[in-house]
Protein backbone atom coordinates (compact mmCIF):
# COMPACT_ATOMS: atom_id res chain seq x y z
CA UNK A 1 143.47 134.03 31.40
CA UNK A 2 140.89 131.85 33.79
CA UNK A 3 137.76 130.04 32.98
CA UNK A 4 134.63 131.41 34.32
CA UNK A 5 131.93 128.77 33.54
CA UNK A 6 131.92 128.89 29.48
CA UNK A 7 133.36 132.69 29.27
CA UNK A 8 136.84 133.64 29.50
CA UNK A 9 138.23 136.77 32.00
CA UNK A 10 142.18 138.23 31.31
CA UNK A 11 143.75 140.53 28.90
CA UNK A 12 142.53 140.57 25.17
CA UNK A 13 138.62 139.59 26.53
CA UNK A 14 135.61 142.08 27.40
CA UNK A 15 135.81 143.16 30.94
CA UNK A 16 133.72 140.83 32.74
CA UNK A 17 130.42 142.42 34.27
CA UNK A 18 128.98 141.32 37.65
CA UNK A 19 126.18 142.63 39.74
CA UNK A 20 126.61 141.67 43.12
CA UNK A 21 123.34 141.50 45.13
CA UNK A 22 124.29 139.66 48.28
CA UNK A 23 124.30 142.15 50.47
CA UNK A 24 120.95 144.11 48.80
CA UNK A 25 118.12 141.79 48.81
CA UNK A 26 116.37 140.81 51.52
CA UNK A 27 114.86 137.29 50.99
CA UNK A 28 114.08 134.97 48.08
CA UNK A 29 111.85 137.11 45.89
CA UNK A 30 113.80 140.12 46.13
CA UNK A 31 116.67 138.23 44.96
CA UNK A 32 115.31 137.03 42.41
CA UNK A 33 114.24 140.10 40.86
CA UNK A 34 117.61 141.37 41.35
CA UNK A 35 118.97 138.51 38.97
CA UNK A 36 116.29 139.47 36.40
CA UNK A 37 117.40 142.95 36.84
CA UNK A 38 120.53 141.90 36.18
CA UNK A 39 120.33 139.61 32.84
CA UNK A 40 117.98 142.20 31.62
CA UNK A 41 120.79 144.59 32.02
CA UNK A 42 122.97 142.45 30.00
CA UNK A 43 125.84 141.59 32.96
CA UNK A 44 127.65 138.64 32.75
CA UNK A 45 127.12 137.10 36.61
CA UNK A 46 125.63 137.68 39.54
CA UNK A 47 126.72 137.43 43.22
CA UNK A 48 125.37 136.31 46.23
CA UNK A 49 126.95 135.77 49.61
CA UNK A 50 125.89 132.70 51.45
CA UNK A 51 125.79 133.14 54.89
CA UNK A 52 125.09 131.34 58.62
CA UNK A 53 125.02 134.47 61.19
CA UNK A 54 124.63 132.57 64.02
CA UNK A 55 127.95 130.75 63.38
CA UNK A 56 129.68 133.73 61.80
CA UNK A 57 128.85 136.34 64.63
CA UNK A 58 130.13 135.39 67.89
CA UNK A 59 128.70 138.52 69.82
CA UNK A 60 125.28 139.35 68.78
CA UNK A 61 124.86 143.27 69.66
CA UNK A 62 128.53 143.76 68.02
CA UNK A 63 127.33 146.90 66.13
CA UNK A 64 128.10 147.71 62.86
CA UNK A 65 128.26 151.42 61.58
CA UNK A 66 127.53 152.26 57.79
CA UNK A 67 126.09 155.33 55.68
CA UNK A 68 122.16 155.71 54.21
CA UNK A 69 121.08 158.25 51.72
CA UNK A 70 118.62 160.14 53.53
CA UNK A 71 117.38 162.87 50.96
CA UNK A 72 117.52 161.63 47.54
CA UNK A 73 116.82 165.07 46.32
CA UNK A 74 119.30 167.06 48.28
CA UNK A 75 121.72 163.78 48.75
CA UNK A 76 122.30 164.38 52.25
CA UNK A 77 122.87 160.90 53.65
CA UNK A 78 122.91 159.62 57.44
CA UNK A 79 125.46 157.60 59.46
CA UNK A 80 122.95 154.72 61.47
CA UNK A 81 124.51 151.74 63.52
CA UNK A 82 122.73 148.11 64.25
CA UNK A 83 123.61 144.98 65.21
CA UNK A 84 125.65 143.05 62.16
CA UNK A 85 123.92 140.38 63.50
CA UNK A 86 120.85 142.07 62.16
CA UNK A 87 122.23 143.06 59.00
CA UNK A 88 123.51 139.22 57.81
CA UNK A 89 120.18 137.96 58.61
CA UNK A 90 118.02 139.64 56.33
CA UNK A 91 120.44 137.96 53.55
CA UNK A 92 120.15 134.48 55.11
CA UNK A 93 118.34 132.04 52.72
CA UNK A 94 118.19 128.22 53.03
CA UNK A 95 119.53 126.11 51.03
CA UNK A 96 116.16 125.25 49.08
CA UNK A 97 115.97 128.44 48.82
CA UNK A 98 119.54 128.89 47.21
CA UNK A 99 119.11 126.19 44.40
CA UNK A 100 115.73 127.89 43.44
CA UNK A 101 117.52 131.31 43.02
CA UNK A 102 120.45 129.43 41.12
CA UNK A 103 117.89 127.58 39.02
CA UNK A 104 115.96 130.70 38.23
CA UNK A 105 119.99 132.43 37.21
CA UNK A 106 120.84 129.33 34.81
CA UNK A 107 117.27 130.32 33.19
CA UNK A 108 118.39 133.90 32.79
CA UNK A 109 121.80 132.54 31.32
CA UNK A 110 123.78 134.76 33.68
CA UNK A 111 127.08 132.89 35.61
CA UNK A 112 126.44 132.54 39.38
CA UNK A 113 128.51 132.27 42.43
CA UNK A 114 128.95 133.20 45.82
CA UNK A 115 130.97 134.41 48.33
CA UNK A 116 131.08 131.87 51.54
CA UNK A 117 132.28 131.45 54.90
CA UNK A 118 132.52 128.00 56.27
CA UNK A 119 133.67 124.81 54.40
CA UNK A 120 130.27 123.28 54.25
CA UNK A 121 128.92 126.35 52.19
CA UNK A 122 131.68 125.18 49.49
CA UNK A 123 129.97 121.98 49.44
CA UNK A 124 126.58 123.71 48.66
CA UNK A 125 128.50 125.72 45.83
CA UNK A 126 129.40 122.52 44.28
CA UNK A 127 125.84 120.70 44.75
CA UNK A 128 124.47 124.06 42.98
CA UNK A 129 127.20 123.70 40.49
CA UNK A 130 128.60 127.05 40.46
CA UNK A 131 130.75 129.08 38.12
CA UNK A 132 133.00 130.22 41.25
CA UNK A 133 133.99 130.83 44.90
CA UNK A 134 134.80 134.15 46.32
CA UNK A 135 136.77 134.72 49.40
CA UNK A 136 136.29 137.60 51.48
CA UNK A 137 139.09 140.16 52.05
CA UNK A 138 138.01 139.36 55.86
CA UNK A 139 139.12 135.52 55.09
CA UNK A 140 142.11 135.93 52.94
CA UNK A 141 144.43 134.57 55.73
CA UNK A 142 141.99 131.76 56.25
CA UNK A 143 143.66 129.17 54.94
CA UNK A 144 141.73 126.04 55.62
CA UNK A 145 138.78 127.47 53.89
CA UNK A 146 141.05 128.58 50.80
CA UNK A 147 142.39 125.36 50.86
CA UNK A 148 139.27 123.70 50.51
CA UNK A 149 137.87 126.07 47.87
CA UNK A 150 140.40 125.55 45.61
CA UNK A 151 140.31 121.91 45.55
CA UNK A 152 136.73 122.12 44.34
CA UNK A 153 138.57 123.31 41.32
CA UNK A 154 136.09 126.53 40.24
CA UNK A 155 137.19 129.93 39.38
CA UNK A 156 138.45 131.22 42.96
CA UNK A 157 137.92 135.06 43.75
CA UNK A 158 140.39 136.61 46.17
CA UNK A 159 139.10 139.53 47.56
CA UNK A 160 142.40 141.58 49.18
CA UNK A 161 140.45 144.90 50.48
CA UNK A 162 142.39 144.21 54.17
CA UNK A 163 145.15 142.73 52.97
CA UNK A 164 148.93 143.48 52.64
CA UNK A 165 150.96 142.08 49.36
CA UNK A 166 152.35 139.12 51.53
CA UNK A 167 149.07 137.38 52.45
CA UNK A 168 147.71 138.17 49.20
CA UNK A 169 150.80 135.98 47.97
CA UNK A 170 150.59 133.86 50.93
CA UNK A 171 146.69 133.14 49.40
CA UNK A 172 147.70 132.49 46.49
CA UNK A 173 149.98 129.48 46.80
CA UNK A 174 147.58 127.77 48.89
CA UNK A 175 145.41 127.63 45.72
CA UNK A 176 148.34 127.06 43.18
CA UNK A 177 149.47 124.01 45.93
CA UNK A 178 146.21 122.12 45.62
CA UNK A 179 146.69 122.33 41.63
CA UNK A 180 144.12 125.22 41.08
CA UNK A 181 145.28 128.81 38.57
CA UNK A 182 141.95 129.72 38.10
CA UNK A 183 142.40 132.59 40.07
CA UNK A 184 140.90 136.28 40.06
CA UNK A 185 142.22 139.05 42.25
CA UNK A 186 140.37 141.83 43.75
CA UNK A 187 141.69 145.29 45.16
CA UNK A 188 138.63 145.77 47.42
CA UNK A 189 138.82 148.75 48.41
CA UNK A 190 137.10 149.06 52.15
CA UNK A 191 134.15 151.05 53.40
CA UNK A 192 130.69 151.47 52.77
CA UNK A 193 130.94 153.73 50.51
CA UNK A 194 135.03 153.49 50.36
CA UNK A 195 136.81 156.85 50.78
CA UNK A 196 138.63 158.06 47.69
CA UNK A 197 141.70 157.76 49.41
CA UNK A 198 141.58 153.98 49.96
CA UNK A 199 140.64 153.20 46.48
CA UNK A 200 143.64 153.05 45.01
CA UNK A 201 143.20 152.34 40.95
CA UNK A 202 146.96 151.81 40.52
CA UNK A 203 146.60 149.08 42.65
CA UNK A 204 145.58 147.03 39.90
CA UNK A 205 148.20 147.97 38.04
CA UNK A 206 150.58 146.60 40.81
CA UNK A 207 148.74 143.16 41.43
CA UNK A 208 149.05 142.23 37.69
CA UNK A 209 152.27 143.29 37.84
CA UNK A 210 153.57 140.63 39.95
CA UNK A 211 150.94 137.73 39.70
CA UNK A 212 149.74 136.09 36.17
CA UNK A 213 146.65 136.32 36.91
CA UNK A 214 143.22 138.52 35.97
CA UNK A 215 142.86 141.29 38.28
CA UNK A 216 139.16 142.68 39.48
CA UNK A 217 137.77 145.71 40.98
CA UNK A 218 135.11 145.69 43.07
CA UNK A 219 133.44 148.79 43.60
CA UNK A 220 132.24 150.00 46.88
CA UNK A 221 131.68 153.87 45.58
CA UNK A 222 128.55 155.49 44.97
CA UNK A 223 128.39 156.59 40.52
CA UNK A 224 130.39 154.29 38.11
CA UNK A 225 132.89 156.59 37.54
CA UNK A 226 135.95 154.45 39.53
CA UNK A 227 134.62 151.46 37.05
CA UNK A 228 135.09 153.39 34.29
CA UNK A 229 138.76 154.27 35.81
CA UNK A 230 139.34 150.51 36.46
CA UNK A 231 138.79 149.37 33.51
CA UNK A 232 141.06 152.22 31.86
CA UNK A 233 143.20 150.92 34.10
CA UNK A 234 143.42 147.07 33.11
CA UNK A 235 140.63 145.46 35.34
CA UNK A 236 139.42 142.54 33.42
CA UNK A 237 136.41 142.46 35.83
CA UNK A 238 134.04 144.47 37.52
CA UNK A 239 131.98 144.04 40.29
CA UNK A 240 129.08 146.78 41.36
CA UNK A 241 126.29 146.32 43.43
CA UNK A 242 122.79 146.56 42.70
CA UNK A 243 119.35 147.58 44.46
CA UNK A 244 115.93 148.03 43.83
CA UNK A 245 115.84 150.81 45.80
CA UNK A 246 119.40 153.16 46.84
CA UNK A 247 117.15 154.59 49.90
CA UNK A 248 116.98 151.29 51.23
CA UNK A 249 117.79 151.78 54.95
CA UNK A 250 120.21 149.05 54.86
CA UNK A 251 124.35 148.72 54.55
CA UNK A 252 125.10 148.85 50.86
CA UNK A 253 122.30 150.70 48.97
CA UNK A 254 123.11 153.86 49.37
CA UNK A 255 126.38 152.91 46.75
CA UNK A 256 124.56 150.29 44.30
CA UNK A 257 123.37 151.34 40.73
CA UNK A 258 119.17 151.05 40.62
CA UNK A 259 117.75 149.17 37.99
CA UNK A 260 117.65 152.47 35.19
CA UNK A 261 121.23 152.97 35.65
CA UNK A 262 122.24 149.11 35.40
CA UNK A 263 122.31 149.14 31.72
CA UNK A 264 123.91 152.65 31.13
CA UNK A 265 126.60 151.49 33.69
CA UNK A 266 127.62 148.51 31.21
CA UNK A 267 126.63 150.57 27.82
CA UNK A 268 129.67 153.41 29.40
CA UNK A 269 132.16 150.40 29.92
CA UNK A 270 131.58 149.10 26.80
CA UNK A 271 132.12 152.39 25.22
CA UNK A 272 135.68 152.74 27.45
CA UNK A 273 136.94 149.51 25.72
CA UNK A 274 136.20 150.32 22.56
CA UNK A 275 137.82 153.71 22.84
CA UNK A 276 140.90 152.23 24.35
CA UNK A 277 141.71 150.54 21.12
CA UNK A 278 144.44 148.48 20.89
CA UNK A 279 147.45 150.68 21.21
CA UNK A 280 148.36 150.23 17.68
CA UNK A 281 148.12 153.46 15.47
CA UNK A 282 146.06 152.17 12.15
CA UNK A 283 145.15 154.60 10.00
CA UNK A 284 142.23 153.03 7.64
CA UNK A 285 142.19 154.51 3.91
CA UNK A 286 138.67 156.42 4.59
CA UNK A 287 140.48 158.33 7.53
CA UNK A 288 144.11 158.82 5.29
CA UNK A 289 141.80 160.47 2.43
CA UNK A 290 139.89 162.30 5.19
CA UNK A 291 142.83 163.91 6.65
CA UNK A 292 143.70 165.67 3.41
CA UNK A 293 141.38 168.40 4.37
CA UNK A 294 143.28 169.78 7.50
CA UNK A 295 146.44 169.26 5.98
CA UNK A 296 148.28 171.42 3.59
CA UNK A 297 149.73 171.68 0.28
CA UNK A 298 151.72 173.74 -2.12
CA UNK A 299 149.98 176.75 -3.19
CA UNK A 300 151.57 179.28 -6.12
CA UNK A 301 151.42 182.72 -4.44
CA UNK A 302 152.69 184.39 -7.97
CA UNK A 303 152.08 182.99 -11.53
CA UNK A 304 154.64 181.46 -13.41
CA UNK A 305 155.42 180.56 -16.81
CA UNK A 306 156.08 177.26 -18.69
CA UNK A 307 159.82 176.29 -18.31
CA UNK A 308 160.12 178.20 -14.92
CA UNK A 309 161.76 176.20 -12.11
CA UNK A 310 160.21 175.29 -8.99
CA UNK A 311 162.64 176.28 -7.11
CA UNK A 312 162.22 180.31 -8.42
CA UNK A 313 158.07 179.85 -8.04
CA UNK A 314 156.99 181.89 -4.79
CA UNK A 315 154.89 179.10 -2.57
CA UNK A 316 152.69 178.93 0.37
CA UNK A 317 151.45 175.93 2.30
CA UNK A 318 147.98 175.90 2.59
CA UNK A 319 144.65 173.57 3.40
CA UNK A 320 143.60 171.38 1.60
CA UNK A 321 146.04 168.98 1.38
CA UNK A 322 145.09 167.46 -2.19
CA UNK A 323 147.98 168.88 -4.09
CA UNK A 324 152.14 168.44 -3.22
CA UNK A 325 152.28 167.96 0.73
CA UNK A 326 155.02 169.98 2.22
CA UNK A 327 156.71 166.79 3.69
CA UNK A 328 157.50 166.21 -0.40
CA UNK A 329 157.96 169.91 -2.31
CA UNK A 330 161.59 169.75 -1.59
CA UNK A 331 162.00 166.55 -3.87
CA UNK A 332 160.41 168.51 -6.78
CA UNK A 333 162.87 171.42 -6.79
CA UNK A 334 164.58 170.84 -9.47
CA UNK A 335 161.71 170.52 -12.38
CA UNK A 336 160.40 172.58 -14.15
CA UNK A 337 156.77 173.78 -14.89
CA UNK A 338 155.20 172.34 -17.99
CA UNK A 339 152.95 175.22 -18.02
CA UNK A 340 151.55 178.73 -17.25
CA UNK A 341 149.79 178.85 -14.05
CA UNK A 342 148.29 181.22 -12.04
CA UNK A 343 148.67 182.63 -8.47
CA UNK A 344 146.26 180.79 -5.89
CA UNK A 345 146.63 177.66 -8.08
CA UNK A 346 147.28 174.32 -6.09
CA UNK A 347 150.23 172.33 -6.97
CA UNK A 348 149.87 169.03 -8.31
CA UNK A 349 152.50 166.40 -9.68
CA UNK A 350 151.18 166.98 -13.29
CA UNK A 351 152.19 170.68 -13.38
CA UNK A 352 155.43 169.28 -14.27
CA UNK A 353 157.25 168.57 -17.17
């Protein structure tokens, strides 16, 4: 169990809901919409990423390669390249710019935080006073940056899309050394959108498994239906992104809900939790009187006459179940019939003498 701002994230709490819109917005406005979309949805954060390209991209024209949907009525989508130079600048704001959006989240009560890359974008984090700090699957073996995320003490997300077991471990007691366990783990699964065969649900299964901490999924998958699975699954957080728009010829879009599906997305995985139950089998007394109608009881396929035995009466189990239930006839063998009865007539304890 971690602390995430005032709300709590592990086993025995709602699956945690965040809209991530780092990657889909292109400037202050649009972002801010997005977290309007977002509290109006009813999700419990949203996520940004706070970024520098010029010192994150070493090589300008390094292209990056990702998918568009090109059709939205056949859903025939289109494979385009550009600079990632290109693409991390339309989701470069200042820092002005950032406390305005995290003034105007705060307003919509939703949790905010970020995912950074350089040691002085912590430092913003904790001037904006943010709910947490998410690490990048590309920077899980970065461990000065870890190092100085977790001293701020927030909620620190490990993404582990790239990652093999022993770095994820490796992470993970570089935050536990500078006193921090409020730690969330992500299976990440790569790609944009992720193939189905790098997903891997039982993942999760296997990270909370061997660390004691709350395990997260974030989606890179067109639909909701790998949420749904996640949560089935054990994820005690979510993590989908959002657009205003999924033809959007940008990286991202073409596998984020739109703002009419945002609410249905977290209306179905509320519905999955609920129908998960506990694991206990509870049988309330509204459902054991209700179940007498499918089930069966002792039914006199002959008549028979005061004084007769039960055990010499000819019987057949049938519905409804409001008479002798076959589970208990045998006890009753032995007695006799305090009266004449008919064939068809339903046994009952008062037949009996």
């Amino acid at each position: 169990m971690v602390i995430f701002g005032n709300r709590r994230v592990g086993d025995g709490e709602h699956c945690f809901i965040t809209f991530e819109a780092g990657p889909t917005h292109n400037g202050l406005e649009s972002a801010k919409r997005l977290v309007t979309l977002t509290a109006k949805a009813g999700a419990d954060a949203i996520k940004f990423q706070i970024l520098d390209p010029d010192r994150l991209v070493a090589d300008k024209k390094q292209l990056f390669s990702y998918e568009i949907l090109f059709d939205r009525e056949t859903g025939d989508t289109l494979t385009v390249s550009e600079p990632l130079y290109d693409i991390l600048c339309r989701r470069t704001l200042d820092p002005e710019e950032w406390k305005d959006l995290k003034a105007h989240s705060d307003s919509m009560g939703l949790a905010f935080f970020a995912t950074v890359g350089f040691e002085d974008e912590i430092e913003l984090l904790e001037e904006l006073e943010c709910d947490s700090i998410k690490i990048s699957s590309a920077d899980v073996n970065h461990w000065p940056l870890i190092r100085r995320a977790a001293r701020t003490g927030m909620c620190i997300q490990l993404d582990t899309g790239n990652a093999t077991i022993g770095e994820i471990e490796e992470a993970v007691d570089i935050i536990v050394s500078e006193g921090n366990e409020n730690i969330i783990i992500h299976n990440c699964p790569s790609g944009y959108p992720a193939r189905l065969e790098s997903i891997n649900l039982n993942l999760i299964l296997t990270l909370k498994h061997i660390f004691p901490y709350p395990v997260a999924f974030s989606d890179h998958t067109p639909g909701w239906e790998m949420d749904i699975a996640a949560v089935a699954v054990g994820a005690n957080l979510v993590e989908k992104t959002i657009t205003e728009d999924r033809t959007i010829r940008s990286v991202e879009h073409i596998m984020s809900l739109e703002p009419q599906e945002m609410k249905d997305f977290i209306t179905k995985i509320r519905e999955v939790e609920i129908a998960m139950g506990n694991g206990k089998r509870i049988l309330h007394s509204a459902e054991l009187e209700k179940r007498k109608a499918i089930r069966r009881s002792a039914f006199l396929t002959k008549q028979v006459a005061k004084g007769q035995t039960v055990r010499e009466a000819e019987i057949e189990f049938r519905r409804p179940g409001f008479g002798i239930p076959p589970n208990e006839f045998e006890k009753h063998m032995s007695r006799n019939f305090a009266r004449d009865l008919a064939a068809g007539h339903m046994v009952e304890i008062l037949d009996f003498g």
